[in-house]
C-alpha atoms as a PDB file:
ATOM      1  CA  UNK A   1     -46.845  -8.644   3.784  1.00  0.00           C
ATOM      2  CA  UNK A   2     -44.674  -5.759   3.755  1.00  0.00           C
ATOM      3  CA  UNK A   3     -41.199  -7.376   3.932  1.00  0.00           C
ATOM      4  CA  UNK A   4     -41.253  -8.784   0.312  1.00  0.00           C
ATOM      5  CA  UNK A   5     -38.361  -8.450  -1.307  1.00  0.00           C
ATOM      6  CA  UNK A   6     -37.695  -9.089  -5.718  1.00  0.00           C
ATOM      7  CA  UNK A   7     -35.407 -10.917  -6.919  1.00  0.00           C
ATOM      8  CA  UNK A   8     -32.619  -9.399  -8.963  1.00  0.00           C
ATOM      9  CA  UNK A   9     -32.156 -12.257 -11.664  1.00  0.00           C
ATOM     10  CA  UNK A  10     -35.755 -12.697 -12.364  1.00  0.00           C
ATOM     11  CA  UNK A  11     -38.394 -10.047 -10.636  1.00  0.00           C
ATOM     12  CA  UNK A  12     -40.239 -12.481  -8.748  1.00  0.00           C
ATOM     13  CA  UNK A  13     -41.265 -11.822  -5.101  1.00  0.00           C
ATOM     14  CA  UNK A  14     -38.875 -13.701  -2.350  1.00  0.00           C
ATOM     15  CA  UNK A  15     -38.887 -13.426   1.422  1.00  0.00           C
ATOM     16  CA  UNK A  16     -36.334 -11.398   2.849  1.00  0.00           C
ATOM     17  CA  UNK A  17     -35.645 -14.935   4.964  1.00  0.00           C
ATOM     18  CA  UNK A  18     -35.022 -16.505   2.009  1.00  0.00           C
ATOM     19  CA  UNK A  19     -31.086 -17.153   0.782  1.00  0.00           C
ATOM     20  CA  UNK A  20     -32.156 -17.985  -2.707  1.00  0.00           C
ATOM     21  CA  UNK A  21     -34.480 -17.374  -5.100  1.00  0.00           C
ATOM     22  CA  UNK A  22     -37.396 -20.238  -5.151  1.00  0.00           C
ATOM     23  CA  UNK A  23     -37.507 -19.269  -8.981  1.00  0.00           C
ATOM     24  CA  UNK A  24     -34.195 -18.968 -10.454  1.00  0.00           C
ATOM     25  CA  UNK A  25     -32.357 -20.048  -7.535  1.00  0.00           C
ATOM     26  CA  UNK A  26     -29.901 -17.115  -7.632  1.00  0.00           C
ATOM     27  CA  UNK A  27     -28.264 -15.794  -4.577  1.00  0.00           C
ATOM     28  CA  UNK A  28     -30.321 -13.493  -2.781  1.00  0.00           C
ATOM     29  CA  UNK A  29     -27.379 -11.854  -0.152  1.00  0.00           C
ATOM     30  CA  UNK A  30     -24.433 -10.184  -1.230  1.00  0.00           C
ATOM     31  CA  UNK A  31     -21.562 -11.689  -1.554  1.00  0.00           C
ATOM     32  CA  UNK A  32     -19.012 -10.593   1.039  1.00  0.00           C
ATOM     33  CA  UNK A  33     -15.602  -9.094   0.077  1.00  0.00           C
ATOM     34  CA  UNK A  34     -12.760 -11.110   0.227  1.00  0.00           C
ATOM     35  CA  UNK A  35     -10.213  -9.334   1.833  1.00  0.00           C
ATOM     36  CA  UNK A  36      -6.654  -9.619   0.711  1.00  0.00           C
ATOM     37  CA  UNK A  37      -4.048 -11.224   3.180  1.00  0.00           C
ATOM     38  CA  UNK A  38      -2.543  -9.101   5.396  1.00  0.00           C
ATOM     39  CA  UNK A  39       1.016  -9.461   6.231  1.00  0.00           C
ATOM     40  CA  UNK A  40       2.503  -8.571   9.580  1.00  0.00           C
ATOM     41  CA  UNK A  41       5.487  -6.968   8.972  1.00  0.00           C
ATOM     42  CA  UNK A  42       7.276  -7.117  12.674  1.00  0.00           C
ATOM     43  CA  UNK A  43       9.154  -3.535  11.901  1.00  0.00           C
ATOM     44  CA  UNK A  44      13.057  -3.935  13.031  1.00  0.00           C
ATOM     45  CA  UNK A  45      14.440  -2.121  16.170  1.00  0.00           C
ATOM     46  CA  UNK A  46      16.202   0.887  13.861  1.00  0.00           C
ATOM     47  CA  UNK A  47      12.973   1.094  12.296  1.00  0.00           C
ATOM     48  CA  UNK A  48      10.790   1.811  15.140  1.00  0.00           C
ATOM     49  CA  UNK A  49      13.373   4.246  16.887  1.00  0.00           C
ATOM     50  CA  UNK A  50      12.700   6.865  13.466  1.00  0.00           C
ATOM     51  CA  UNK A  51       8.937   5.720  13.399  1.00  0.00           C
ATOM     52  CA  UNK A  52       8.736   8.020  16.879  1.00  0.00           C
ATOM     53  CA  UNK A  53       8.151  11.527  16.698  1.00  0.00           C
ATOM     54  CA  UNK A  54       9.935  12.257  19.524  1.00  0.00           C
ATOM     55  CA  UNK A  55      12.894  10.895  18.449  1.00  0.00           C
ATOM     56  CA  UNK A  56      13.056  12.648  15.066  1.00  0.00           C
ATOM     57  CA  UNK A  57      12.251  16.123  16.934  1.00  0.00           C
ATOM     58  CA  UNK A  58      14.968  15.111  18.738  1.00  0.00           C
ATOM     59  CA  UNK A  59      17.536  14.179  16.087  1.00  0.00           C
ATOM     60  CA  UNK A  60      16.371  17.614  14.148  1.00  0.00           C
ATOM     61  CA  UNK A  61      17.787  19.701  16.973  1.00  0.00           C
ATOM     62  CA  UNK A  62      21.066  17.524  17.253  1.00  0.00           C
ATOM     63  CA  UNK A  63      21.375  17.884  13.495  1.00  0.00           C
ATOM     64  CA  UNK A  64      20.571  22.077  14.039  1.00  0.00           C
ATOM     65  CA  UNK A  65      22.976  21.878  17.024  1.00  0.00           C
ATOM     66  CA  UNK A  66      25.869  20.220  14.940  1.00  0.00           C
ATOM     67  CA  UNK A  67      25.538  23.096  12.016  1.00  0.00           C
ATOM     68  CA  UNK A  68      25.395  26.182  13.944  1.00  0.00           C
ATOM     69  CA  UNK A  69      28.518  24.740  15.873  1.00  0.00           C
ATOM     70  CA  UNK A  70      30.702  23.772  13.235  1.00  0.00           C
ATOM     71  CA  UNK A  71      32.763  26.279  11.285  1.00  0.00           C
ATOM     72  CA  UNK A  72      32.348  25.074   7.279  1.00  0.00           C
ATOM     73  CA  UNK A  73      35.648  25.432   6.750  1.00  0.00           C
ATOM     74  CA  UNK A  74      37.621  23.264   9.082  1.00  0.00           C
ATOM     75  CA  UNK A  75      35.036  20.660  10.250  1.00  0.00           C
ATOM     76  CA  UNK A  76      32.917  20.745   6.393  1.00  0.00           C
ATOM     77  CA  UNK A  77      32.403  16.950   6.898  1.00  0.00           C
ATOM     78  CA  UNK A  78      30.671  17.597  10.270  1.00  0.00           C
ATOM     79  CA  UNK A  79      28.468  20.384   9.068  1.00  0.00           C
ATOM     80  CA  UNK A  80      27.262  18.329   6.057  1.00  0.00           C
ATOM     81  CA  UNK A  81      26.264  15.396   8.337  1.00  0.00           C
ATOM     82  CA  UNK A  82      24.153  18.070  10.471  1.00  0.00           C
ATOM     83  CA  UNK A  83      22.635  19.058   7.535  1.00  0.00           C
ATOM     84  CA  UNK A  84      21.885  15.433   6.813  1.00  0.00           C
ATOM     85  CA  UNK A  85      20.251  14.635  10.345  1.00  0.00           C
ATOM     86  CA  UNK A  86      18.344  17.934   9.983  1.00  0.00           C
ATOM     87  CA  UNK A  87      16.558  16.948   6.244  1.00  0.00           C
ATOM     88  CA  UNK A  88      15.829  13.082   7.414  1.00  0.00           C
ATOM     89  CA  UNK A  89      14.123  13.728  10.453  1.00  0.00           C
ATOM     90  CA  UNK A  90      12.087  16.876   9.485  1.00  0.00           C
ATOM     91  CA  UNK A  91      11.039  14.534   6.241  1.00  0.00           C
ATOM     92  CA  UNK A  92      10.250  11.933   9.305  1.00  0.00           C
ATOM     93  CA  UNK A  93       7.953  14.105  10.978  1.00  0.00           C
ATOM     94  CA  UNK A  94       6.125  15.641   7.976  1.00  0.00           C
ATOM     95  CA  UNK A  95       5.066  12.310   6.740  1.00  0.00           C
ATOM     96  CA  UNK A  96       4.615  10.622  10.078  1.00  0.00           C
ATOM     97  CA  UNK A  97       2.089  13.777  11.017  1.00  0.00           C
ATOM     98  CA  UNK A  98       0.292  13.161   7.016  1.00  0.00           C
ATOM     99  CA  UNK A  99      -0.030   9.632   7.426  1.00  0.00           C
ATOM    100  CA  UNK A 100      -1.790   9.980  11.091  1.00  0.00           C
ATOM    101  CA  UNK A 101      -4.178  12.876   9.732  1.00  0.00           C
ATOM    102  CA  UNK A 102      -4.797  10.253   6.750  1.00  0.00           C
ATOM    103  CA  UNK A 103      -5.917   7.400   8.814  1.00  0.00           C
ATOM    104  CA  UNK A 104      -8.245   9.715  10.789  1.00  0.00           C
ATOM    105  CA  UNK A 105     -10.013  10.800   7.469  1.00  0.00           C
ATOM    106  CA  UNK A 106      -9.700   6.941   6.225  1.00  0.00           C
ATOM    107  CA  UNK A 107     -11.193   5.755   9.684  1.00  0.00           C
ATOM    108  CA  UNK A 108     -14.216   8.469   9.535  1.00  0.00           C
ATOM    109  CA  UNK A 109     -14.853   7.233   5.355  1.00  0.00           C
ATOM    110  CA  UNK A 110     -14.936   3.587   6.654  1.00  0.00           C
ATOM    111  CA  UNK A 111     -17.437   4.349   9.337  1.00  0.00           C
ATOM    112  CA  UNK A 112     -19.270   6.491   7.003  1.00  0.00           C
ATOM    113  CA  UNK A 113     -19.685   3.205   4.067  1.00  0.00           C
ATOM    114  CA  UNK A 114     -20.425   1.006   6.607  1.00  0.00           C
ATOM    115  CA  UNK A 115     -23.518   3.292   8.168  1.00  0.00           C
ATOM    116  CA  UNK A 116     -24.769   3.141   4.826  1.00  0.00           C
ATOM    117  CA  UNK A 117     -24.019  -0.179   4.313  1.00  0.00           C
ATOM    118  CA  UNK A 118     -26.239  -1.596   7.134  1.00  0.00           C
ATOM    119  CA  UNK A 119     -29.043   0.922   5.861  1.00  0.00           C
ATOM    120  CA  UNK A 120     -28.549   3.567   8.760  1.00  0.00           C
ATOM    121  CA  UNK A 121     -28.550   6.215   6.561  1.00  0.00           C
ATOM    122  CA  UNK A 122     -29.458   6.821   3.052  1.00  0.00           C
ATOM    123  CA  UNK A 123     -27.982   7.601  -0.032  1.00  0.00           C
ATOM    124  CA  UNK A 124     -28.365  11.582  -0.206  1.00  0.00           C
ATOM    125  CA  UNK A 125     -27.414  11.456   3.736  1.00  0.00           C
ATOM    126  CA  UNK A 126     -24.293   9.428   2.617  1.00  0.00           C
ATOM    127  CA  UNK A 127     -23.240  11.806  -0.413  1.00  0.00           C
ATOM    128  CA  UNK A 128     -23.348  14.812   1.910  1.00  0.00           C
ATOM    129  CA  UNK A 129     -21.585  13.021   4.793  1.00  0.00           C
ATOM    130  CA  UNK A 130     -18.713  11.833   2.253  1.00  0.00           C
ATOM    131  CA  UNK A 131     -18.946  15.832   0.985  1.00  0.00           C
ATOM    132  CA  UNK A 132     -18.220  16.995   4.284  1.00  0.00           C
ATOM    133  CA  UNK A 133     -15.335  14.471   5.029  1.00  0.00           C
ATOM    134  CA  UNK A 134     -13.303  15.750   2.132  1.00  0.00           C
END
């Protein structure tokens, strides 16, 4: 019988049907993970308008508009909000273009662990796979 498994506990021989060891009765899956609790968040209207790229590209070339138009002198309140607009959004961008690029790479780890997980590939495969990825 080539599908004979040992057990982990106590070395004895168990059929890979088997859920528990007929020896030392110890568990003979692994346990799952518990995930943690996820909480949905519903994002607020204000939040979602800066959350778009478009709409920070947007309020970059107001804020660009507004300091090339306004003389420092006379309208210094003006210029300093452009200046503002200009810093938030670009900062808006730069991490909303990082955190997409990070989910990618996050998305191609997970599929990675879980191919190796369910035995598709094996550990050397998985090392140089995970190599590549980073």
């Amino acid at each position: 019988m080539d599908d004979v498994l040992t057990c982990i506990e106590c070395g004895s021989e168990i059929s890979p049907i088997d859920k528990f060891c007929t020896k030392c009765k110890s568990n003979t899956r692994p346990a799952k993970p518990i995930e943690p609790l996820k909480i949905n968040k519903k994002p607020n209207i204000l939040s979602r308008f800066y959350a778009n790229p478009v709409t920070n590209v947007v309020l970059l070339l107001v804020g660009i508009w507004n300091v090339l138009t306004r003389d420092i002198e006379t309208e210094t309140l003006w210029f300093i909000v452009g200046i503002v607009i200009m810093l938030t959004s670009s900062n808006r961008l730069y991490r909303y273009y990082k955190d997409r690029s990070n989910k990618t790479q996050n998305q191609a780890t997970d599929i990675l662990k879980e191919r190796y997980a369910k035995g598709e590939i094996s550990k050397e495969e998985f090392d140089k796979l995970k190599k590549d990825l980073e």
